[in-house]
Protein backbone atom coordinates (compact mmCIF):
# COMPACT_ATOMS: atom_id res chain seq x y z
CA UNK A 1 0.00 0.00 0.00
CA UNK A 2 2.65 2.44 -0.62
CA UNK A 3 0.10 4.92 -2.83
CA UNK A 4 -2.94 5.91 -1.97
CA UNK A 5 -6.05 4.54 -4.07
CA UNK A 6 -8.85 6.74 -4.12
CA UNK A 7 -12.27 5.82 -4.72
CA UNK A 8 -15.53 6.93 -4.77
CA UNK A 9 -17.57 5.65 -1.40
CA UNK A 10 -20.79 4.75 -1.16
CA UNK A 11 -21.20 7.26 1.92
CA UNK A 12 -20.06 10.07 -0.86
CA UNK A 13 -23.39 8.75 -3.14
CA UNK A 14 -26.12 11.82 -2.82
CA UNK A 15 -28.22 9.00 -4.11
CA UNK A 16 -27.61 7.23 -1.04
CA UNK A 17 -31.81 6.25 0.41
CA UNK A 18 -31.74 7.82 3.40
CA UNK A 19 -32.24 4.90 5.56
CA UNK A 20 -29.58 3.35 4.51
CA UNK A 21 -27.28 6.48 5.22
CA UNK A 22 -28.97 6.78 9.11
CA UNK A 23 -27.96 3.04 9.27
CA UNK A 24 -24.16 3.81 8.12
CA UNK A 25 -24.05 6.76 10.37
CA UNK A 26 -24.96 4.31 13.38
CA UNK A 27 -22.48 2.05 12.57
CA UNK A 28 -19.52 4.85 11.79
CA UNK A 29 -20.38 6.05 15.47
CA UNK A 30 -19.95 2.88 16.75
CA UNK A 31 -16.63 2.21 15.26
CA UNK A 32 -16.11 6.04 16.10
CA UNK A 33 -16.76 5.25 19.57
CA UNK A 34 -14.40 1.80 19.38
CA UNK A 35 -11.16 3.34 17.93
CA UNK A 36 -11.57 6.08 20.65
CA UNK A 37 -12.25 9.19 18.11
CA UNK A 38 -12.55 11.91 20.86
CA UNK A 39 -10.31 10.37 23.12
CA UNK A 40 -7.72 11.60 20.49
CA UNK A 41 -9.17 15.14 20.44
CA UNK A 42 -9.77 15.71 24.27
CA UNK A 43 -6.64 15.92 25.80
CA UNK A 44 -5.64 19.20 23.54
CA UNK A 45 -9.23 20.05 24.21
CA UNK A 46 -8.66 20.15 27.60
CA UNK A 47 -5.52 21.32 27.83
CA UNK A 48 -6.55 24.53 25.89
CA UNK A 49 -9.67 24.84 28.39
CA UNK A 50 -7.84 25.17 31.26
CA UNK A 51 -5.43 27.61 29.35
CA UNK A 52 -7.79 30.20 28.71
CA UNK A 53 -10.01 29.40 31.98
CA UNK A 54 -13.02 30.77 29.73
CA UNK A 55 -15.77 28.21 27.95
CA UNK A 56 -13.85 27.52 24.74
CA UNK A 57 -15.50 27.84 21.29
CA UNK A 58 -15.18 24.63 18.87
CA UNK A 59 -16.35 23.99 15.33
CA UNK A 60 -16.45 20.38 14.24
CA UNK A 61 -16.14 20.06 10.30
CA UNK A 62 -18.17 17.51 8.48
CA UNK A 63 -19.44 16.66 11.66
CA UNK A 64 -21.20 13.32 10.10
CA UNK A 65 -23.66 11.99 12.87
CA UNK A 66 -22.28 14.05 15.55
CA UNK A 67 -20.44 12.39 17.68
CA UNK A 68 -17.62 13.96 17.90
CA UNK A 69 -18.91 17.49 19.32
CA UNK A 70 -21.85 15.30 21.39
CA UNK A 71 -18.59 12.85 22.91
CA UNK A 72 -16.47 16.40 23.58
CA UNK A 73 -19.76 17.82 25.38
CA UNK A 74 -19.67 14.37 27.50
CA UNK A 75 -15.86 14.61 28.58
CA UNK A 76 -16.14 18.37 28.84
CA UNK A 77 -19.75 18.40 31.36
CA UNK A 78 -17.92 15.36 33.39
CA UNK A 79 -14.84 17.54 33.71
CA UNK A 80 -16.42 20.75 34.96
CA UNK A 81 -15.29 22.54 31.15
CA UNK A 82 -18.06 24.89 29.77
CA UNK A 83 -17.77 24.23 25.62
CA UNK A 84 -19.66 26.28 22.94
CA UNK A 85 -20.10 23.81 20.43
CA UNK A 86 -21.20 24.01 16.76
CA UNK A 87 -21.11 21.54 13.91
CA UNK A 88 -21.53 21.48 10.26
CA UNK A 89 -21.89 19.11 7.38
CA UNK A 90 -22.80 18.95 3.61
CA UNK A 91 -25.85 16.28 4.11
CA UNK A 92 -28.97 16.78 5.38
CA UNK A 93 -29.54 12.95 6.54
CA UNK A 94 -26.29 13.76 8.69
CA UNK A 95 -27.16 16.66 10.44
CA UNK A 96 -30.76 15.77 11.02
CA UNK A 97 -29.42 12.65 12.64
CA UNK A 98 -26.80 14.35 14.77
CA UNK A 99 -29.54 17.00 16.43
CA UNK A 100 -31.40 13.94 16.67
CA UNK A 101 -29.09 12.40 18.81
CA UNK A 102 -28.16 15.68 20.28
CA UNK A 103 -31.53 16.46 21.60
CA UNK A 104 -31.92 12.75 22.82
CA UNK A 105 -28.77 13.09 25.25
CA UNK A 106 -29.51 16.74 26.43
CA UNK A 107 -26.94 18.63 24.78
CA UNK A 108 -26.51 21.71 23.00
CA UNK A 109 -24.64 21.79 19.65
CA UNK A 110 -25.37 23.80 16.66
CA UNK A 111 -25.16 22.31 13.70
CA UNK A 112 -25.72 23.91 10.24
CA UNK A 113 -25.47 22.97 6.56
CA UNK A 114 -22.25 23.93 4.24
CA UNK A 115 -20.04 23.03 1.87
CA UNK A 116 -16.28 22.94 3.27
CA UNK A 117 -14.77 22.00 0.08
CA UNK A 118 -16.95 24.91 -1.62
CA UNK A 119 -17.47 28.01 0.79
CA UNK A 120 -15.34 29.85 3.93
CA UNK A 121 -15.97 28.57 6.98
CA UNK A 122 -17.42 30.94 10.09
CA UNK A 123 -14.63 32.46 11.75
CA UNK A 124 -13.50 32.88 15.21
CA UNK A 125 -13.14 29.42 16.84
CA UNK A 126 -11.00 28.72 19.50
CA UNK A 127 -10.47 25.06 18.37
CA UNK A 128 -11.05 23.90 14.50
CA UNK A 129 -11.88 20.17 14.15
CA UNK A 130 -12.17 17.35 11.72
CA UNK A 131 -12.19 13.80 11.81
CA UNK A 132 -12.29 11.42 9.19
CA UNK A 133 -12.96 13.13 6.21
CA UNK A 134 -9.50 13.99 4.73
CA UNK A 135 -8.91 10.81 3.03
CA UNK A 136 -12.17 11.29 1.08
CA UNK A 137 -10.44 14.37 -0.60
CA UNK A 138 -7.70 14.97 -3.80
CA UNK A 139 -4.61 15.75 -2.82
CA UNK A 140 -5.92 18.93 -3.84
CA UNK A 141 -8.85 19.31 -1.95
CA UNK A 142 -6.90 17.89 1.25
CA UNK A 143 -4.78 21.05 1.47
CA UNK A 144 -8.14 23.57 0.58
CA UNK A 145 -9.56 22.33 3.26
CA UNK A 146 -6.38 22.61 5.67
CA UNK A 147 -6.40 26.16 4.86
CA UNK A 148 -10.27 26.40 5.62
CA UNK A 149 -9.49 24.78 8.88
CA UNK A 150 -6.70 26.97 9.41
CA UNK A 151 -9.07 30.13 8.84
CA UNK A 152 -11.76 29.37 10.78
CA UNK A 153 -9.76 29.47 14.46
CA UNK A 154 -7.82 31.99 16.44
CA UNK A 155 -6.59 28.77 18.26
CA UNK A 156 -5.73 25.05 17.30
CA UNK A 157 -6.81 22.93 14.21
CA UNK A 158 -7.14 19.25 15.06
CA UNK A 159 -7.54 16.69 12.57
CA UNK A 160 -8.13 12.93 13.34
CA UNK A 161 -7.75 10.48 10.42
CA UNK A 162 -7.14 6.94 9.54
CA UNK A 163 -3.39 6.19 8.44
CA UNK A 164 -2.84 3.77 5.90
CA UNK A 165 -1.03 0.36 6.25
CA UNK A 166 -2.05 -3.52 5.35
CA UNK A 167 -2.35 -3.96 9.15
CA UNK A 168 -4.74 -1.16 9.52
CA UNK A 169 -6.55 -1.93 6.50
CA UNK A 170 -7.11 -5.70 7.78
CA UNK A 171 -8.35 -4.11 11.53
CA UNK A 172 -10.84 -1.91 9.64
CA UNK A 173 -12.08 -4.68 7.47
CA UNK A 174 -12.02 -7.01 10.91
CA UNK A 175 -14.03 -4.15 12.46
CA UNK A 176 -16.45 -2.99 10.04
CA UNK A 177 -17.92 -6.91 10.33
CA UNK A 178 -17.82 -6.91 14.48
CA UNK A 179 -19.54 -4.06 14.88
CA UNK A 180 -21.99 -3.04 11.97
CA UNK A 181 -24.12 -4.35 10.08
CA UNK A 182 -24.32 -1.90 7.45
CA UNK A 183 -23.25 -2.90 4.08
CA UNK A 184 -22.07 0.93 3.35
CA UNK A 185 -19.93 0.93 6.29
CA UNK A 186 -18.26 -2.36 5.13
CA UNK A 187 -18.03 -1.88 1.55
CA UNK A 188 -16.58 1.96 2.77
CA UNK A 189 -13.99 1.30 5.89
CA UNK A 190 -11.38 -0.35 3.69
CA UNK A 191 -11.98 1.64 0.93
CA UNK A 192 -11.09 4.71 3.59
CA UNK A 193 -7.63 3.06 4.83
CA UNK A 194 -6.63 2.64 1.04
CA UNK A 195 -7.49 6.29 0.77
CA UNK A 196 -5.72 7.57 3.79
CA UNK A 197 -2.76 9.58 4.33
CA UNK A 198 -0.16 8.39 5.76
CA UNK A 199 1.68 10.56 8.63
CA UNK A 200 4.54 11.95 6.25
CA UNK A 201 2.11 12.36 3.54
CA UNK A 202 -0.51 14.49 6.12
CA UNK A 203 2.49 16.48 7.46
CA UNK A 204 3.66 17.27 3.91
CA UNK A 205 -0.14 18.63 2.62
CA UNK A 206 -0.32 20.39 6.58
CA UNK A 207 3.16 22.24 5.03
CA UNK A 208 1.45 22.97 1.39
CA UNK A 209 -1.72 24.83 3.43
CA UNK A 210 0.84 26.98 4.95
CA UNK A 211 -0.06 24.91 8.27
CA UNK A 212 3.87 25.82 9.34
CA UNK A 213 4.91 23.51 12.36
CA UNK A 214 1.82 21.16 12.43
CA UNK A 215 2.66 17.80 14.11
CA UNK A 216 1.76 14.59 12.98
CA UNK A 217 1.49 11.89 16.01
CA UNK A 218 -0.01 8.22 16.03
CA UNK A 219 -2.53 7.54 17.86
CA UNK A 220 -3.68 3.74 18.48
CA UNK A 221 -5.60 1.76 16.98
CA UNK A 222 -5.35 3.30 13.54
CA UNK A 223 -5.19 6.50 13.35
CA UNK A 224 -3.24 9.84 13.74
CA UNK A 225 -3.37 13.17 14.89
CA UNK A 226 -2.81 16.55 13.33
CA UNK A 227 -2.38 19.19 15.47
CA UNK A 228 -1.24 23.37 14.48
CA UNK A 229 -1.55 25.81 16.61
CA UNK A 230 -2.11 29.30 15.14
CA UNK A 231 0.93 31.93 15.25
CA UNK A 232 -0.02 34.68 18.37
């Protein structure tokens, strides 16, 4: 796997039935929720929190089903941390299913529809995250939407993604059939790990944004973590 093979996903299908794509969110949030998705995002989370000792302002970027701001909201409320939370996403399906779920465990998010790929993002955030979308872009679009991220905040950009490597493809592919199932969600988690960046190759499109200094760290099982902070 020493290139990266892109390829359309079924997730990526606007012809997608709707069912169908509520059904592959549930099962990305559980694999979400088994790889530990905002366990990679909290501790810089928290660590900027008690930093600025004010509630701390984070946009999550194709949000998907929401678990990413609604798991942040859990660590953050158990840890005494006030966050102002808001979400976006190109799909519909998603975001109607992440206020869904939102609503259902008492928490406030707000979500709203755009394009990232297509349109500036809000401005002003303390913290700018994404998780697992970069490996559905071009090399191309990948580095856009760095810059996007690196727009939108006055703080940190965090991007979580899958990294790509035969053992991570064959834990995916292990995982996709454990713990879904959704037929998307299998036919689509190894196509994602054939797709993904590796950590040299996320650093290198991090330095073509003009993300300057942006680390690159694994994080287990399969995954790694961007991190830039923005020049005072």
């Amino acid at each position: 796997m020493r290139l990266r093979d892109l390829q359309p996903e079924l997730m990526d299908d606007p012809a997608l039935p709707a069912a169908e794509h509520r059904r592959a969110l549930t099962g990305l949030a559980r694999l979400n929720a088994f790889s530990n998705s905002v366990g990679v995002l909290w501790p810089a989370v928290r660590g900027l929190a008690r930093a600025l000792g004010r509630p701390v302002k984070i946009l999550d970027v194709a949000t998907g089903s929401g678990d990413v701001p609604l798991g942040l909201w859990v660590r953050a409320k158990r840890a005494g941390i006030e966050l102002e939370l808001s979400a976006c996403d190109i799909s519909p399906v998603a975001l109607e299913t992440a206020a869904a779920r939102t609503r259902a465990a008492g928490a406030t998010v707000n979500y709203f529809p755009t394009d990232a790929l297509g349109a500036a993002l809000p401005t002003g955030f303390d913290i700018v995250t994404c998780s697992l979308f970069l490996h559905h872009l071009s090399d191309a679009d990948a580095v856009a939407l760095l810059a996007r991220l690196a727009a939108a905040t006055n703080g940190l950009v965090l991007v979580n993604d899958l990294s790509r490597s035969r053992w991570n493809l064959g834990l995916v592919w292990t995982a996709t059939r454990l713990l879904t199932r959704s037929p998307v969600v299998r036919v689509d988690g190894p196509l994602s790990v054939r797709a993904a960046f590796t950590r040299s190759e996320a650093a290198a499109l991090a330095q073509r944004a003009g993300l300057t200094g942006a680390t690159v760290e694994t994080r287990f099982p399969c995954r790694w973590l961007l991190t830039w902070r923005k020049p005072a």
